[in-house]
PDB file of N, CA and C in Angstrom:
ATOM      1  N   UNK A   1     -21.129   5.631 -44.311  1.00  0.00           N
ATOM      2  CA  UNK A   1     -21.560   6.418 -43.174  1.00  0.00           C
ATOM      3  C   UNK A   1     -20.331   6.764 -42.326  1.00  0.00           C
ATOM      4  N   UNK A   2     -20.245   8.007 -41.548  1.00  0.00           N
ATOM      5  CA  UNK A   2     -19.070   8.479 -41.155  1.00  0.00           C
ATOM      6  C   UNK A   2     -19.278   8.331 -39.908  1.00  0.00           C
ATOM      7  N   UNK A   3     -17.950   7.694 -39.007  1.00  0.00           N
ATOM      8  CA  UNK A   3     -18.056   7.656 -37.411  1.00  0.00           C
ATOM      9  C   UNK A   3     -18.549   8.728 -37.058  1.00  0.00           C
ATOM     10  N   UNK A   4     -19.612   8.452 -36.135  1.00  0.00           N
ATOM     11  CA  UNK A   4     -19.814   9.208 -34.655  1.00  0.00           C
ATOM     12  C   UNK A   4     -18.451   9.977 -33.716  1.00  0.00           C
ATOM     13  N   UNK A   5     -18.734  11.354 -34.660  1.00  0.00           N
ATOM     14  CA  UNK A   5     -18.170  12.859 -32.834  1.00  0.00           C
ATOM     15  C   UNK A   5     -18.466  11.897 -31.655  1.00  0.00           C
ATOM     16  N   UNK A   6     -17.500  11.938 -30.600  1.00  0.00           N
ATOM     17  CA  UNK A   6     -17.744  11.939 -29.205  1.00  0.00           C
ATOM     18  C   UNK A   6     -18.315  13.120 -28.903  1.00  0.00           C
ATOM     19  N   UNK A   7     -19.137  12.724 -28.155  1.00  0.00           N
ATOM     20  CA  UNK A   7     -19.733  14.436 -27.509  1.00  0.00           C
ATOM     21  C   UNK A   7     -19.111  14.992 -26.509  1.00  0.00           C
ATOM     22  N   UNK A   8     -18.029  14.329 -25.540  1.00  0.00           N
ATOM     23  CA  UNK A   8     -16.854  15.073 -24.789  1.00  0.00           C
ATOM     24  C   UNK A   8     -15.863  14.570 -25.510  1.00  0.00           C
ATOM     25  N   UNK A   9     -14.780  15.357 -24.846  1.00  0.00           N
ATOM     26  CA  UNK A   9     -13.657  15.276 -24.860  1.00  0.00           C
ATOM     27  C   UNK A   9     -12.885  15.315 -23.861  1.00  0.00           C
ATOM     28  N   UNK A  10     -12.038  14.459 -23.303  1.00  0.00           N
ATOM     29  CA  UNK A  10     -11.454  14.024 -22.308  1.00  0.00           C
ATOM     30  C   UNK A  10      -9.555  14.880 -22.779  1.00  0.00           C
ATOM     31  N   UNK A  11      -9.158  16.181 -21.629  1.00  0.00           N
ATOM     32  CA  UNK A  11      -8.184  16.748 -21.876  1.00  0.00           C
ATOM     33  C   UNK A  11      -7.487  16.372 -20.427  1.00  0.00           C
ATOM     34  N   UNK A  12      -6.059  16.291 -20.329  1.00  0.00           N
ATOM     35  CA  UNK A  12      -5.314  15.883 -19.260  1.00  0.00           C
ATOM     36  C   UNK A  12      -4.873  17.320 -18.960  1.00  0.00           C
ATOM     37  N   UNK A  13      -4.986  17.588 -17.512  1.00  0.00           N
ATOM     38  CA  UNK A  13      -4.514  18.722 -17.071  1.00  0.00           C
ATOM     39  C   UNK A  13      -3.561  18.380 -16.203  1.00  0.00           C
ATOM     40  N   UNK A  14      -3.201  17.678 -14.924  1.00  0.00           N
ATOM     41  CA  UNK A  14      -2.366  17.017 -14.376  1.00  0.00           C
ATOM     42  C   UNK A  14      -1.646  16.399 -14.933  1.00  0.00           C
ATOM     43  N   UNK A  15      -0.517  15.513 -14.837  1.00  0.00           N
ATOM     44  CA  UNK A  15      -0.002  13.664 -14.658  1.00  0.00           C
ATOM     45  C   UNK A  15       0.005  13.727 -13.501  1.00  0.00           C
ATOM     46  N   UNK A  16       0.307  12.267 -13.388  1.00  0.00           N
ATOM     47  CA  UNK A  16       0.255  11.570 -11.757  1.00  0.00           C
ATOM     48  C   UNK A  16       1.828  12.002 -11.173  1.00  0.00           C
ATOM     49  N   UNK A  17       2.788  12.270 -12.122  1.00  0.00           N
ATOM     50  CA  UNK A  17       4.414  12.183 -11.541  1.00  0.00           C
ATOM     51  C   UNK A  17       4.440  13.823 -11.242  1.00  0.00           C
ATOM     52  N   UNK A  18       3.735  14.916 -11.204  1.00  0.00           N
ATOM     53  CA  UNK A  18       3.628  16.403 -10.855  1.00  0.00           C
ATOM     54  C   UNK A  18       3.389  15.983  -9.306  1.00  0.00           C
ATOM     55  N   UNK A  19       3.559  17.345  -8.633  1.00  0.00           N
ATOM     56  CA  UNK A  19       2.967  16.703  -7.024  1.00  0.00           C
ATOM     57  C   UNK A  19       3.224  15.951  -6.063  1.00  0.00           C
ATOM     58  N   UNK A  20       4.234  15.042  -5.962  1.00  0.00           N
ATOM     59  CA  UNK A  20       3.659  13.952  -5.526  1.00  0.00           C
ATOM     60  C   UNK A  20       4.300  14.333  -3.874  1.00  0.00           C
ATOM     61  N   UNK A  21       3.073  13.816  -3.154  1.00  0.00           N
ATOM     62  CA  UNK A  21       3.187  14.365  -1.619  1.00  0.00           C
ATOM     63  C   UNK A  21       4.286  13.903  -1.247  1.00  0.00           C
ATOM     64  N   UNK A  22       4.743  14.053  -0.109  1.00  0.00           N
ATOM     65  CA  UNK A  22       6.053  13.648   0.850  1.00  0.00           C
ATOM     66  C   UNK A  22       5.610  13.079   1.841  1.00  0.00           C
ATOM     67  N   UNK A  23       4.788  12.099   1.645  1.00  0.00           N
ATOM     68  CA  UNK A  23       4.312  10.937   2.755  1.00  0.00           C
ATOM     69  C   UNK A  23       5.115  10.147   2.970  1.00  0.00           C
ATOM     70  N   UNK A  24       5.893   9.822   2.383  1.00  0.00           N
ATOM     71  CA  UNK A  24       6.807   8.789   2.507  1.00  0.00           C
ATOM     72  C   UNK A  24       7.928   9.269   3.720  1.00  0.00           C
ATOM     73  N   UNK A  25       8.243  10.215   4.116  1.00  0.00           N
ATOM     74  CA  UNK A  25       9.269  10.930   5.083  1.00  0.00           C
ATOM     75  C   UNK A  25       8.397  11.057   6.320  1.00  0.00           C
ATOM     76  N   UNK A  26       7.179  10.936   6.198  1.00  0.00           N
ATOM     77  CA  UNK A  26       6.603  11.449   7.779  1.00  0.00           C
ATOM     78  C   UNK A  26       6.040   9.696   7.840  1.00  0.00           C
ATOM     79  N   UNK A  27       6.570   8.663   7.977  1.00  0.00           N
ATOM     80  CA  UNK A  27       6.153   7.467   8.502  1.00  0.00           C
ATOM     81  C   UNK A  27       6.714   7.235   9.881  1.00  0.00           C
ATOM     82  N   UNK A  28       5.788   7.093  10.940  1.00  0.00           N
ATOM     83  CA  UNK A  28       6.295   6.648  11.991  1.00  0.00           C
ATOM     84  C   UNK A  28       6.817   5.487  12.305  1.00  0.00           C
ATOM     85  N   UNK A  29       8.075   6.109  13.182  1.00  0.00           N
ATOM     86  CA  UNK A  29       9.219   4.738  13.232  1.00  0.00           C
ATOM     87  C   UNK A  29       8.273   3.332  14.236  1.00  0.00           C
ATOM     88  N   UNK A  30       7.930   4.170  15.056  1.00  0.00           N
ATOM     89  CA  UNK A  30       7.182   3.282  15.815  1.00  0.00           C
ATOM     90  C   UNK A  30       6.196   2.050  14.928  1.00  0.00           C
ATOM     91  N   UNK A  31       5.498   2.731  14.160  1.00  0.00           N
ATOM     92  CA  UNK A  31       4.486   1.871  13.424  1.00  0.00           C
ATOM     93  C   UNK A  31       5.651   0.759  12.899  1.00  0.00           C
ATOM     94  N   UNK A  32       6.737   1.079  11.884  1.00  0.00           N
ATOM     95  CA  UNK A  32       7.496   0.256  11.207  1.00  0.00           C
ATOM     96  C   UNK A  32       7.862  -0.528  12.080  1.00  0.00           C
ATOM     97  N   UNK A  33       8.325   0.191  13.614  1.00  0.00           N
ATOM     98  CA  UNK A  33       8.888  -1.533  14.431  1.00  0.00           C
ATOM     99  C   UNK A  33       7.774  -2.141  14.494  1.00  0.00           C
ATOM    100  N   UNK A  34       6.317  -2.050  14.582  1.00  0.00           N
ATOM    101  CA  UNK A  34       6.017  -3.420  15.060  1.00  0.00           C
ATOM    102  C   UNK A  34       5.729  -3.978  13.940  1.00  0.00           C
ATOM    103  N   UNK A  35       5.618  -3.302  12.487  1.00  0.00           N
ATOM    104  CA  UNK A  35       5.487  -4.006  11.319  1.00  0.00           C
ATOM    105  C   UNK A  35       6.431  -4.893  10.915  1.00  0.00           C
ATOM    106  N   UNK A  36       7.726  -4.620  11.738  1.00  0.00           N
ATOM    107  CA  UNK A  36       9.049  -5.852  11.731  1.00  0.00           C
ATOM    108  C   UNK A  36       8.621  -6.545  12.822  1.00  0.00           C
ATOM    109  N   UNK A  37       7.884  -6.529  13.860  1.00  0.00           N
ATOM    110  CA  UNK A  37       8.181  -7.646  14.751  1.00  0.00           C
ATOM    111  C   UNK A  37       7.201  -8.293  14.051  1.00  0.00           C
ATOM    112  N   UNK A  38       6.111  -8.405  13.705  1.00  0.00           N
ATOM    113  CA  UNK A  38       5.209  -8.919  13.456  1.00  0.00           C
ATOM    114  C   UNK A  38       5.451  -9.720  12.367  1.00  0.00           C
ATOM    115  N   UNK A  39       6.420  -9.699  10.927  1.00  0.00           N
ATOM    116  CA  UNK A  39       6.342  -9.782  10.396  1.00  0.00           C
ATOM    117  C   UNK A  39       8.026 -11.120  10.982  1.00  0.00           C
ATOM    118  N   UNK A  40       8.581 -10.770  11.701  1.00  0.00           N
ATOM    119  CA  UNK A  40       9.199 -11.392  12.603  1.00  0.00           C
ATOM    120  C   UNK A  40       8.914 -12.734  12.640  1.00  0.00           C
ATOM    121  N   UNK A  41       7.506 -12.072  13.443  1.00  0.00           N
ATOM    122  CA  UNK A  41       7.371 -13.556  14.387  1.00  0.00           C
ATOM    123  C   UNK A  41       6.438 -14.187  13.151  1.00  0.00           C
ATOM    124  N   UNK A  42       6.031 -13.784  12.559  1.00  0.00           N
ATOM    125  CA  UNK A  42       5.242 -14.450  11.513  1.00  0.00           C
ATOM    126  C   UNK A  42       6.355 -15.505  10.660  1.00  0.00           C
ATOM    127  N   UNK A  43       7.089 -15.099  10.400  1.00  0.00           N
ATOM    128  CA  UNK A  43       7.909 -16.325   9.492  1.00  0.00           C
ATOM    129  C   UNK A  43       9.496 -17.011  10.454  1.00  0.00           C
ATOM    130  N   UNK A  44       9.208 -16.659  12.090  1.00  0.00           N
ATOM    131  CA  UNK A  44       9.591 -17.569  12.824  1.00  0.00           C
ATOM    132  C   UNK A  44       9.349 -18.866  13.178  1.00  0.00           C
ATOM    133  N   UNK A  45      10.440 -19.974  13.303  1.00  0.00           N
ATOM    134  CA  UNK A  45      10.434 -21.034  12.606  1.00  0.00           C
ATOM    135  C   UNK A  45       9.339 -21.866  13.612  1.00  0.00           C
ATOM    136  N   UNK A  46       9.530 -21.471  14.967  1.00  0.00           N
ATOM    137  CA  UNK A  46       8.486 -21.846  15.658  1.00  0.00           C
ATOM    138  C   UNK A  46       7.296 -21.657  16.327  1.00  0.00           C
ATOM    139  N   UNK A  47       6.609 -20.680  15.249  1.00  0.00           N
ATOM    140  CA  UNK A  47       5.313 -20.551  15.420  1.00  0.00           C
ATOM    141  C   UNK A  47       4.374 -21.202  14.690  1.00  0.00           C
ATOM    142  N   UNK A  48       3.297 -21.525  15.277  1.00  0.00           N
ATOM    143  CA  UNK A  48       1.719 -22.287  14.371  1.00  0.00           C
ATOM    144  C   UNK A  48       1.513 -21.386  13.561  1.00  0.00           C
ATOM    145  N   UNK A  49       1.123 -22.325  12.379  1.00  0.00           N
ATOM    146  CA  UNK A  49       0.670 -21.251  11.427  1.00  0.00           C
ATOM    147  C   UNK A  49      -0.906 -20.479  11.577  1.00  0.00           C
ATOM    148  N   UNK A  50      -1.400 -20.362  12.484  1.00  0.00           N
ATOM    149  CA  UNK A  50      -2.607 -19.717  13.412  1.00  0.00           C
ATOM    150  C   UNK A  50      -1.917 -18.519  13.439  1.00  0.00           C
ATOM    151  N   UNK A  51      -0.648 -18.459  14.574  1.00  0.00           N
ATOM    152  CA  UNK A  51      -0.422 -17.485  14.767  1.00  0.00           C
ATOM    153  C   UNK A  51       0.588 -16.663  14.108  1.00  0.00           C
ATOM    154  N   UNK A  52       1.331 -17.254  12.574  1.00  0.00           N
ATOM    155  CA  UNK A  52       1.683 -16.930  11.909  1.00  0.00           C
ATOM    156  C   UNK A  52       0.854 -15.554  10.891  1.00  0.00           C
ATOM    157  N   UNK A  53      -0.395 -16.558  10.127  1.00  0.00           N
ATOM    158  CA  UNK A  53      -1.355 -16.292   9.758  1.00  0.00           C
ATOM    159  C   UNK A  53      -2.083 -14.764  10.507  1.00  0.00           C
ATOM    160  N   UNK A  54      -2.165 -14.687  11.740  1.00  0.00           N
ATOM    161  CA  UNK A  54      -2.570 -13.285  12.190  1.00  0.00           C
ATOM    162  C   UNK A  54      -1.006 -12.478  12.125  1.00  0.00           C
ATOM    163  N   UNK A  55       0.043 -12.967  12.580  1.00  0.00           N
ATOM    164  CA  UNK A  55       0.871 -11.987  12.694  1.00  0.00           C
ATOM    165  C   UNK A  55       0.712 -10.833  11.302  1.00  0.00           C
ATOM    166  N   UNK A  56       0.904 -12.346   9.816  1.00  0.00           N
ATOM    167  CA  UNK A  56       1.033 -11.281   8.994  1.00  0.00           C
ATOM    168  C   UNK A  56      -0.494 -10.103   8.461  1.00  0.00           C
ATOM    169  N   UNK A  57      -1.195 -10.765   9.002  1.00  0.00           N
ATOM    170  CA  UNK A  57      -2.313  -9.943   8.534  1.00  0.00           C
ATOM    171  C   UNK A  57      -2.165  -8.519   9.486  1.00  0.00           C
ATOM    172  N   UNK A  58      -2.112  -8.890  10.553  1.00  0.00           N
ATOM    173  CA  UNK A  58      -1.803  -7.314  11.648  1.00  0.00           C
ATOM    174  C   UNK A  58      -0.743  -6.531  10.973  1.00  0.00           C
ATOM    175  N   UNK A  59       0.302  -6.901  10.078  1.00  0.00           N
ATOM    176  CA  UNK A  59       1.125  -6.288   9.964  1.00  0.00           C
ATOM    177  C   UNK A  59       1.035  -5.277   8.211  1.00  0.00           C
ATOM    178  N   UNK A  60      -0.113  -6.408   7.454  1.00  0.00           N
ATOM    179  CA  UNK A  60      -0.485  -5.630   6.568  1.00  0.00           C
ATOM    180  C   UNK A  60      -1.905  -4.757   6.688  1.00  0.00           C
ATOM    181  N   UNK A  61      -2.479  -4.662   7.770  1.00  0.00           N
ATOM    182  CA  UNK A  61      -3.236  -3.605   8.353  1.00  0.00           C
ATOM    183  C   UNK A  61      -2.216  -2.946   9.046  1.00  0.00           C
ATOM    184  N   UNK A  62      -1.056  -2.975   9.622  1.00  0.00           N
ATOM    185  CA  UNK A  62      -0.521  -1.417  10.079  1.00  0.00           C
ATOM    186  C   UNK A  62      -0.077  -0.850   8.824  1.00  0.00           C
TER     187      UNK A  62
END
């Protein structure tokens, strides 16, 4: 018995490396400083790790 036709066919019209936006140049500087302070005070030697623990999370939500 002979394999089963797919009944589509899946054709690539794009790649992912065509295009690719220029987001990377419009990041605000502002956002990045506090993503350094935060990230700062997060692995400063004298903070609780409470407030370690939020620093880095605030800083991977900015």
């Amino acid at each position: 018995m002979a394999p089963k036709q797919p009944i589509q066919k899946a054709t690539v019209i794009k790649t992912a490396s065509e295009n690719q936006p220029q987001t990377a140049c419009h990041i605000n500087k502002a956002v990045l400083d506090k993503i350094q302070k935060c990230l700062n005070r997060a692995y400063h030697a004298n903070v609780s790790e409470a407030e370690a623990k939020t620093a880095l999370f605030l800083s991977q939500k900015l």
